[in-house]
C-alpha atoms as a PDB file:
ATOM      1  CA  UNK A   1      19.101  97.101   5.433  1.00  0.00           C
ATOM      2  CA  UNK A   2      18.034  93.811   3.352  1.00  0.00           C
ATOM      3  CA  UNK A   3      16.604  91.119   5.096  1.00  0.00           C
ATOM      4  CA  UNK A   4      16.663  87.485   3.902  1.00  0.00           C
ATOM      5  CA  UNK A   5      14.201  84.910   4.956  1.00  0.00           C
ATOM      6  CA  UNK A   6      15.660  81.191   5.510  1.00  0.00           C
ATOM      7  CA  UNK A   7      13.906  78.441   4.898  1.00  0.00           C
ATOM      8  CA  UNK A   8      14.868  75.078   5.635  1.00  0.00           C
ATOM      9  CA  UNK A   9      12.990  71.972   4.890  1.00  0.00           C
ATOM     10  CA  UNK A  10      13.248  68.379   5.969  1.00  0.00           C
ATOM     11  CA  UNK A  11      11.485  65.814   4.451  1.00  0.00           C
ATOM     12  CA  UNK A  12      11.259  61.929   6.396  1.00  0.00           C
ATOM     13  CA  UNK A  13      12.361  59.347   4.021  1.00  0.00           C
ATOM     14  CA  UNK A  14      11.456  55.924   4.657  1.00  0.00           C
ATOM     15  CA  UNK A  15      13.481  52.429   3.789  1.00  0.00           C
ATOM     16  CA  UNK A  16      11.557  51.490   1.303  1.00  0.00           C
ATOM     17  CA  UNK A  17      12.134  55.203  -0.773  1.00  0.00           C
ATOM     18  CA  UNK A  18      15.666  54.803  -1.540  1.00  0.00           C
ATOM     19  CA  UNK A  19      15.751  56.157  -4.403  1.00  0.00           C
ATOM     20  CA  UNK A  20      18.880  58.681  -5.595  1.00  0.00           C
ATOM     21  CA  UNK A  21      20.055  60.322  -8.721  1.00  0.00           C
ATOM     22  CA  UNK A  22      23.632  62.240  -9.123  1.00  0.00           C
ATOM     23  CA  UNK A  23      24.267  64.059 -12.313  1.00  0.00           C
ATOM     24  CA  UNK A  24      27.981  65.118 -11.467  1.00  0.00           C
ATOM     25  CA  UNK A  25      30.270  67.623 -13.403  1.00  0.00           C
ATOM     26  CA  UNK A  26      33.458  68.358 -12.813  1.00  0.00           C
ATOM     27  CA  UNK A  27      37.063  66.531 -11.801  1.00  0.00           C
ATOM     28  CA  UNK A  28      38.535  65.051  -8.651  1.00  0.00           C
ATOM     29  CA  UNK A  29      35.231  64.551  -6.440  1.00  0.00           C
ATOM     30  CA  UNK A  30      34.704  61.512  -3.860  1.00  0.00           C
ATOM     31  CA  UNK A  31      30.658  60.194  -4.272  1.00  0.00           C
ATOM     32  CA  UNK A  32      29.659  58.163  -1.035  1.00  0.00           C
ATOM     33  CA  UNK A  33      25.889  56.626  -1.696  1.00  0.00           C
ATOM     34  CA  UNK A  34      25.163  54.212   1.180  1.00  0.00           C
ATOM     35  CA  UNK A  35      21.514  52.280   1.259  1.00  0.00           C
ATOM     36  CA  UNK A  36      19.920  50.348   3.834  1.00  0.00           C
ATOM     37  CA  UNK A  37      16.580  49.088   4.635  1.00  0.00           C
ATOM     38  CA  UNK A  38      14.513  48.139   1.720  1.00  0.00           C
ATOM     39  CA  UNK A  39      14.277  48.453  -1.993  1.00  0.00           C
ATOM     40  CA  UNK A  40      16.992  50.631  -3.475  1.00  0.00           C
ATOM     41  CA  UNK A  41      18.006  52.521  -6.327  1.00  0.00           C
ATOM     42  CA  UNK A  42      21.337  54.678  -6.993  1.00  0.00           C
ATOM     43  CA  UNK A  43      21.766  55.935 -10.497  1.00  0.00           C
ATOM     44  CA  UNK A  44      24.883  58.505 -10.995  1.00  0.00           C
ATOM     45  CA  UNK A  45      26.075  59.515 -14.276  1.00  0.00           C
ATOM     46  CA  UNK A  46      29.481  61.294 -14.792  1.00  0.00           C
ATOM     47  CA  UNK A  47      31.274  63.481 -17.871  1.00  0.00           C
ATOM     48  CA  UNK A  48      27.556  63.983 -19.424  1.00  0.00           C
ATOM     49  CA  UNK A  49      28.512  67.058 -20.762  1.00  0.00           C
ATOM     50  CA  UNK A  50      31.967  67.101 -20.122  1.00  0.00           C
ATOM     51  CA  UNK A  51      34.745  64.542 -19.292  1.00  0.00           C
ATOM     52  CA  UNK A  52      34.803  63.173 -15.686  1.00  0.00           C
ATOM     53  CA  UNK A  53      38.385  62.324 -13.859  1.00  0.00           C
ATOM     54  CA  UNK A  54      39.671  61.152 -11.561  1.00  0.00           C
ATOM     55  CA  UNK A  55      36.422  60.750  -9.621  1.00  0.00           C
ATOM     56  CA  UNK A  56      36.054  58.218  -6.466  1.00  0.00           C
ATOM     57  CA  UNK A  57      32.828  56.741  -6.414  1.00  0.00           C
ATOM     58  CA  UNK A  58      31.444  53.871  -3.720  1.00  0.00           C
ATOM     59  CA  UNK A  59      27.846  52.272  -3.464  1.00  0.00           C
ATOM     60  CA  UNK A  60      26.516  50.560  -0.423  1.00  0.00           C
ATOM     61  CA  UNK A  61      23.205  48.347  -0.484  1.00  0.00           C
ATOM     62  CA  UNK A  62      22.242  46.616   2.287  1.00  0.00           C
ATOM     63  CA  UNK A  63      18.980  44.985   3.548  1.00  0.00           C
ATOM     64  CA  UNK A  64      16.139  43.488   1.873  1.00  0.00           C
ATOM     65  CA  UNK A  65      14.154  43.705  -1.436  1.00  0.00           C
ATOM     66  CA  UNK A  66      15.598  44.618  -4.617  1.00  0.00           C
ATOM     67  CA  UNK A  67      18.667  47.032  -5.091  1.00  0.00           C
ATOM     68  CA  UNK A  68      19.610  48.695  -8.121  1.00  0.00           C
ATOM     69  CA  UNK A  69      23.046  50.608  -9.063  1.00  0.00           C
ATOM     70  CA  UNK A  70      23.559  52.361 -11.973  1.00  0.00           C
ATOM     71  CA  UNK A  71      26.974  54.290 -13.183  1.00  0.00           C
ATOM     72  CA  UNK A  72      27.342  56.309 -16.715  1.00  0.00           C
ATOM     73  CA  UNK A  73      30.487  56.839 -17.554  1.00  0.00           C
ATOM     74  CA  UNK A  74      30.256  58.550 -21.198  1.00  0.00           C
ATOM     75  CA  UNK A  75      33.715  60.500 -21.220  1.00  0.00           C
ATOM     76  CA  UNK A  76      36.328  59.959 -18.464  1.00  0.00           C
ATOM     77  CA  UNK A  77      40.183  59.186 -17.127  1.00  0.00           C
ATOM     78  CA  UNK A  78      41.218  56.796 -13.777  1.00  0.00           C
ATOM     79  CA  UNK A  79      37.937  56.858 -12.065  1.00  0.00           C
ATOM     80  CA  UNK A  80      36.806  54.225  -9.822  1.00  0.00           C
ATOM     81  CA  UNK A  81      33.652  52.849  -8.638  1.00  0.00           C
ATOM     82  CA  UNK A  82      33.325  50.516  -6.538  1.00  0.00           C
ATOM     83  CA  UNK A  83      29.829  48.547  -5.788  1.00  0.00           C
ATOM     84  CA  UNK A  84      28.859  46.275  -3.036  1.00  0.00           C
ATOM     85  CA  UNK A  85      25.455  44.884  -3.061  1.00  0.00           C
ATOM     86  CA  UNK A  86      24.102  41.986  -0.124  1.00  0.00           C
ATOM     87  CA  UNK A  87      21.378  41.013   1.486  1.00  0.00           C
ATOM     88  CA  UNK A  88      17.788  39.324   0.352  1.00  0.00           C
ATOM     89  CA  UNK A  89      16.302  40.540  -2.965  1.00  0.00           C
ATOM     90  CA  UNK A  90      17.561  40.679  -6.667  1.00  0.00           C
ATOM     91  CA  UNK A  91      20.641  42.716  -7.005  1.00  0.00           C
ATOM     92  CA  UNK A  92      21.462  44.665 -10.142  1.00  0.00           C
ATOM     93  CA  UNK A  93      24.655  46.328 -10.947  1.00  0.00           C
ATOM     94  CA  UNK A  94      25.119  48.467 -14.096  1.00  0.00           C
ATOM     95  CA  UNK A  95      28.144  50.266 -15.758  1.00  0.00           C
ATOM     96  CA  UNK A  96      27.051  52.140 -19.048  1.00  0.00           C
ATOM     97  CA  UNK A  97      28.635  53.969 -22.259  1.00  0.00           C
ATOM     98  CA  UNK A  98      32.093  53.068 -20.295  1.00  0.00           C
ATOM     99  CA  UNK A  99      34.518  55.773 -22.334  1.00  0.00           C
ATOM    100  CA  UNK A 100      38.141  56.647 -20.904  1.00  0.00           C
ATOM    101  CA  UNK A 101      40.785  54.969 -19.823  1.00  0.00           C
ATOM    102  CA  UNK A 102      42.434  54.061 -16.375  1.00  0.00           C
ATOM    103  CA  UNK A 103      39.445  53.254 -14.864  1.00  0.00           C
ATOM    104  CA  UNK A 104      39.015  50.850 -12.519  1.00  0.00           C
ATOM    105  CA  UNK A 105      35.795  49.290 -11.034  1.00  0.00           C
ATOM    106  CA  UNK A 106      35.022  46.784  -8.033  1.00  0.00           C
ATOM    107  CA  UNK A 107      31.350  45.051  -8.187  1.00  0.00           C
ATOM    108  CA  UNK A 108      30.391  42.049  -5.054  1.00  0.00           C
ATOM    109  CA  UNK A 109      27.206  40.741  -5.229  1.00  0.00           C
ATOM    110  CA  UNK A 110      26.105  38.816  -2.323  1.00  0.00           C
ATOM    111  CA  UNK A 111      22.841  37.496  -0.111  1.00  0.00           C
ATOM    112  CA  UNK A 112      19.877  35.804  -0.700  1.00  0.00           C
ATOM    113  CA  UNK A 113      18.744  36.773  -4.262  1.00  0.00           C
ATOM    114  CA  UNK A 114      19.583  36.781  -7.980  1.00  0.00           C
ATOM    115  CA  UNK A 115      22.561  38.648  -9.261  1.00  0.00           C
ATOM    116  CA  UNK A 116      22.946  40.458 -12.568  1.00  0.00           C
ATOM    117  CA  UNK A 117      25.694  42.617 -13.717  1.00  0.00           C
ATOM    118  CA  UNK A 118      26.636  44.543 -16.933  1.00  0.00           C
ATOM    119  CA  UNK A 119      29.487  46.493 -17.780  1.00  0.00           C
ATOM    120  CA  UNK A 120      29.138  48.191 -21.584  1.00  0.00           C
ATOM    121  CA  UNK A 121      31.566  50.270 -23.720  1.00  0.00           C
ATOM    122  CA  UNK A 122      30.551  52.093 -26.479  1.00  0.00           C
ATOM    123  CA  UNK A 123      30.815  51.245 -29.937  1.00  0.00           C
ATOM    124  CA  UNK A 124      34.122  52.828 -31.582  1.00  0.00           C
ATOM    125  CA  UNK A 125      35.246  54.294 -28.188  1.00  0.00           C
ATOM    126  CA  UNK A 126      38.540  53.571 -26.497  1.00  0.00           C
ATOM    127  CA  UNK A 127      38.578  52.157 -22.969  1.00  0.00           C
ATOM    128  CA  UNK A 128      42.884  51.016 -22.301  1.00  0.00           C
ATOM    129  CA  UNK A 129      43.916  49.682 -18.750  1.00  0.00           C
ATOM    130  CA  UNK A 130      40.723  50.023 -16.955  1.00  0.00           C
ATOM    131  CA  UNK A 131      40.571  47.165 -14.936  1.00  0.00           C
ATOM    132  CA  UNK A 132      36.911  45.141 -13.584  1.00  0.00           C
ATOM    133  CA  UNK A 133      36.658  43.002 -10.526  1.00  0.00           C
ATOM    134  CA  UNK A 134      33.265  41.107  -9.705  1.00  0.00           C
ATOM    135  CA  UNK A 135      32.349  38.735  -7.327  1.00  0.00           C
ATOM    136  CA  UNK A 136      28.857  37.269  -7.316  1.00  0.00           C
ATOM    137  CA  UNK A 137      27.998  34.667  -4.511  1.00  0.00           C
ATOM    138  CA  UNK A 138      25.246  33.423  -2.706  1.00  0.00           C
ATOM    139  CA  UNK A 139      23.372  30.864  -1.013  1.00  0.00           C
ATOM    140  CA  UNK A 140      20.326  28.625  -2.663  1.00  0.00           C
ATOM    141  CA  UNK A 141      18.059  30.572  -5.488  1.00  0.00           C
ATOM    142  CA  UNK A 142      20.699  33.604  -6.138  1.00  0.00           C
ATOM    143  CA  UNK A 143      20.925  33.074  -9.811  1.00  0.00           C
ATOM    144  CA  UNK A 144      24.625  34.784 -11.282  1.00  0.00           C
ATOM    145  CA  UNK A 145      24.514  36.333 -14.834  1.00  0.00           C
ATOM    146  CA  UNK A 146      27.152  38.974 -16.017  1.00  0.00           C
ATOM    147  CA  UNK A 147      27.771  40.633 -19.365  1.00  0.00           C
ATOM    148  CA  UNK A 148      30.609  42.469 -20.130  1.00  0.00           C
ATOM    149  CA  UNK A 149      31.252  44.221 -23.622  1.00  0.00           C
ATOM    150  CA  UNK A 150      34.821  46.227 -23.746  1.00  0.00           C
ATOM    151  CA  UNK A 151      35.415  47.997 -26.948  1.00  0.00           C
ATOM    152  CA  UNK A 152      38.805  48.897 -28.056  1.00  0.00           C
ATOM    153  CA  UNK A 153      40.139  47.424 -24.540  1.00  0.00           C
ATOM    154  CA  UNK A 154      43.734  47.854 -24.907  1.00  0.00           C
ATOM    155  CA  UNK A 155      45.646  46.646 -22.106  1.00  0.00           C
ATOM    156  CA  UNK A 156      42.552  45.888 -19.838  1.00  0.00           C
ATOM    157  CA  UNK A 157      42.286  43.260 -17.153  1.00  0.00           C
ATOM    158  CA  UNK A 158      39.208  41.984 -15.985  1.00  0.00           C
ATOM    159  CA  UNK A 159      38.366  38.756 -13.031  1.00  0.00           C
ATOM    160  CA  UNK A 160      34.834  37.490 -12.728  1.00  0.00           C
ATOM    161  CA  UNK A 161      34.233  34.869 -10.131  1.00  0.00           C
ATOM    162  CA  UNK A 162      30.864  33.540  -9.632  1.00  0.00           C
ATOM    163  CA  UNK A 163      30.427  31.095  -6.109  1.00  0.00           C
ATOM    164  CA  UNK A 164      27.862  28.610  -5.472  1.00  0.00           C
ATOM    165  CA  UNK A 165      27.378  25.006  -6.288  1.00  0.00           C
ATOM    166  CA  UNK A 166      24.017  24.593  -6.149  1.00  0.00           C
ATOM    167  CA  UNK A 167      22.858  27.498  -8.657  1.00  0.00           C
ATOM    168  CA  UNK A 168      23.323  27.799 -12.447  1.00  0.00           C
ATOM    169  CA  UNK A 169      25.492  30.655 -13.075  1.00  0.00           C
ATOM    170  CA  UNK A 170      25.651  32.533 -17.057  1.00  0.00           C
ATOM    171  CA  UNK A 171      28.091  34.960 -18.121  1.00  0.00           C
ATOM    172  CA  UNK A 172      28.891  36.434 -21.755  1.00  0.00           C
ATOM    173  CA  UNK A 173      31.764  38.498 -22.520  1.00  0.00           C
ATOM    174  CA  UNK A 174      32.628  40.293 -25.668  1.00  0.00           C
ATOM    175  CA  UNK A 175      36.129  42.086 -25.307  1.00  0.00           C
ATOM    176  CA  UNK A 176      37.436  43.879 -28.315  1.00  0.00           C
ATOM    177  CA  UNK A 177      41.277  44.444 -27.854  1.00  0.00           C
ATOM    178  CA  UNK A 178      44.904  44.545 -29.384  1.00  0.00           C
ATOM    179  CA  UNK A 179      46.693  43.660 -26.861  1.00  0.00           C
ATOM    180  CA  UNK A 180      44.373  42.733 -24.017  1.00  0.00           C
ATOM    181  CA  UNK A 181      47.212  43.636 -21.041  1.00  0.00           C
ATOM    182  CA  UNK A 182      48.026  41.691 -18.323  1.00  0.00           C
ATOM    183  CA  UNK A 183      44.600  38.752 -18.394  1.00  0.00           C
ATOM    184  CA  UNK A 184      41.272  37.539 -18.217  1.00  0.00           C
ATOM    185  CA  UNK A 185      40.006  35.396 -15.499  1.00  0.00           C
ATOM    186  CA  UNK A 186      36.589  33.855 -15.788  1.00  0.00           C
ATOM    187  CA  UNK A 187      36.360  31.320 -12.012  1.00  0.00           C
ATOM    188  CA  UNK A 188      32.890  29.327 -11.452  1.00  0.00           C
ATOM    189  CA  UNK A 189      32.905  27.354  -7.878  1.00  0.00           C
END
């Protein structure tokens, strides 16, 4: 008779170590990262070695201090990721090496605290009818910037809306496509 010794080991993880990394393979899976407390980072890349479908991906930070999101996304078909940042501290959100098509992605930004968000495609790739929604707002000294750089965006539609009076808001946008599908919408209020 074999015997098998189990060991199981739980480690306390406080606020202020949010930290998590996903490398994920594979098609069809549904990524839930929720962060709240203090000082947060989520980093998850997809289709590193292999393409990535049809893969649901959300990201929660909540609470104070700064928060940090991060998705790669360098081979992949109708995946979305959604993003939803508040609370005090700077908020970051990232897409990188976007490659595929039919992917769609969902970014608020909102609390006390500067906003930044960047969604790049990679040079000679094709990304047609993904689609990008962003909202940044805030009250007094949350700073807006986006960039946004689509290459070969055929039939792509992205809004940006940036909200609040009182703060300078900066935005650049480089969007490579023939035709661009069904519009661009830049709003500042």
């Amino acid at each position: 008779m074999k015997r098998f010794l189990l060991v199981l080991v739980c480690f306390n993880v406080w606020a202020a170590d949010n930290t998590v990394n996903v490398d994920q393979v594979g098609d069809n899976n549904t990524i839930s990262i929720t962060q709240d407390g203090s000082g947060h980072s989520a980093t998850l890349t997809l289709g590193k070695t292999s393409p990535a479908d049809n893969t649901n991906i959300n990201i929660t930070q909540q609470g104070t201090g700064a928060k940090t999101a991060t998705v790669d996304i360098p081979s992949g078909i109708n995946n979305g990721v959604i993003m939803f940042q508040d609370g005090t501290g700077n908020h970051t959100a990232n897409i990188q090496n976007l490659n595929g098509s039919a992917n769609n992605i969902g970014i608020t930004q909102t609390g006390a605290g500067n906003h930044s968000m960047t969604i790049t495609g990679v040079a000679g790739t094709t990304n047609n009818n993904n689609t990008v929604d962003v909202t940044q707002s805030g009250g007094a000294g949350a700073d807006k910037t986006f960039n946004l750089w689509l290459n070969g965006a055929t039939g792509a539609g992205v809004t940006i809306q940036q909200t609040n009076p009182t703060q300078a808001s900066q935005g650049g946008m480089n969007i490579q496509c023939n035709p661009c599908g069904s519009g661009w919408s830049y709003i500042r209020n």
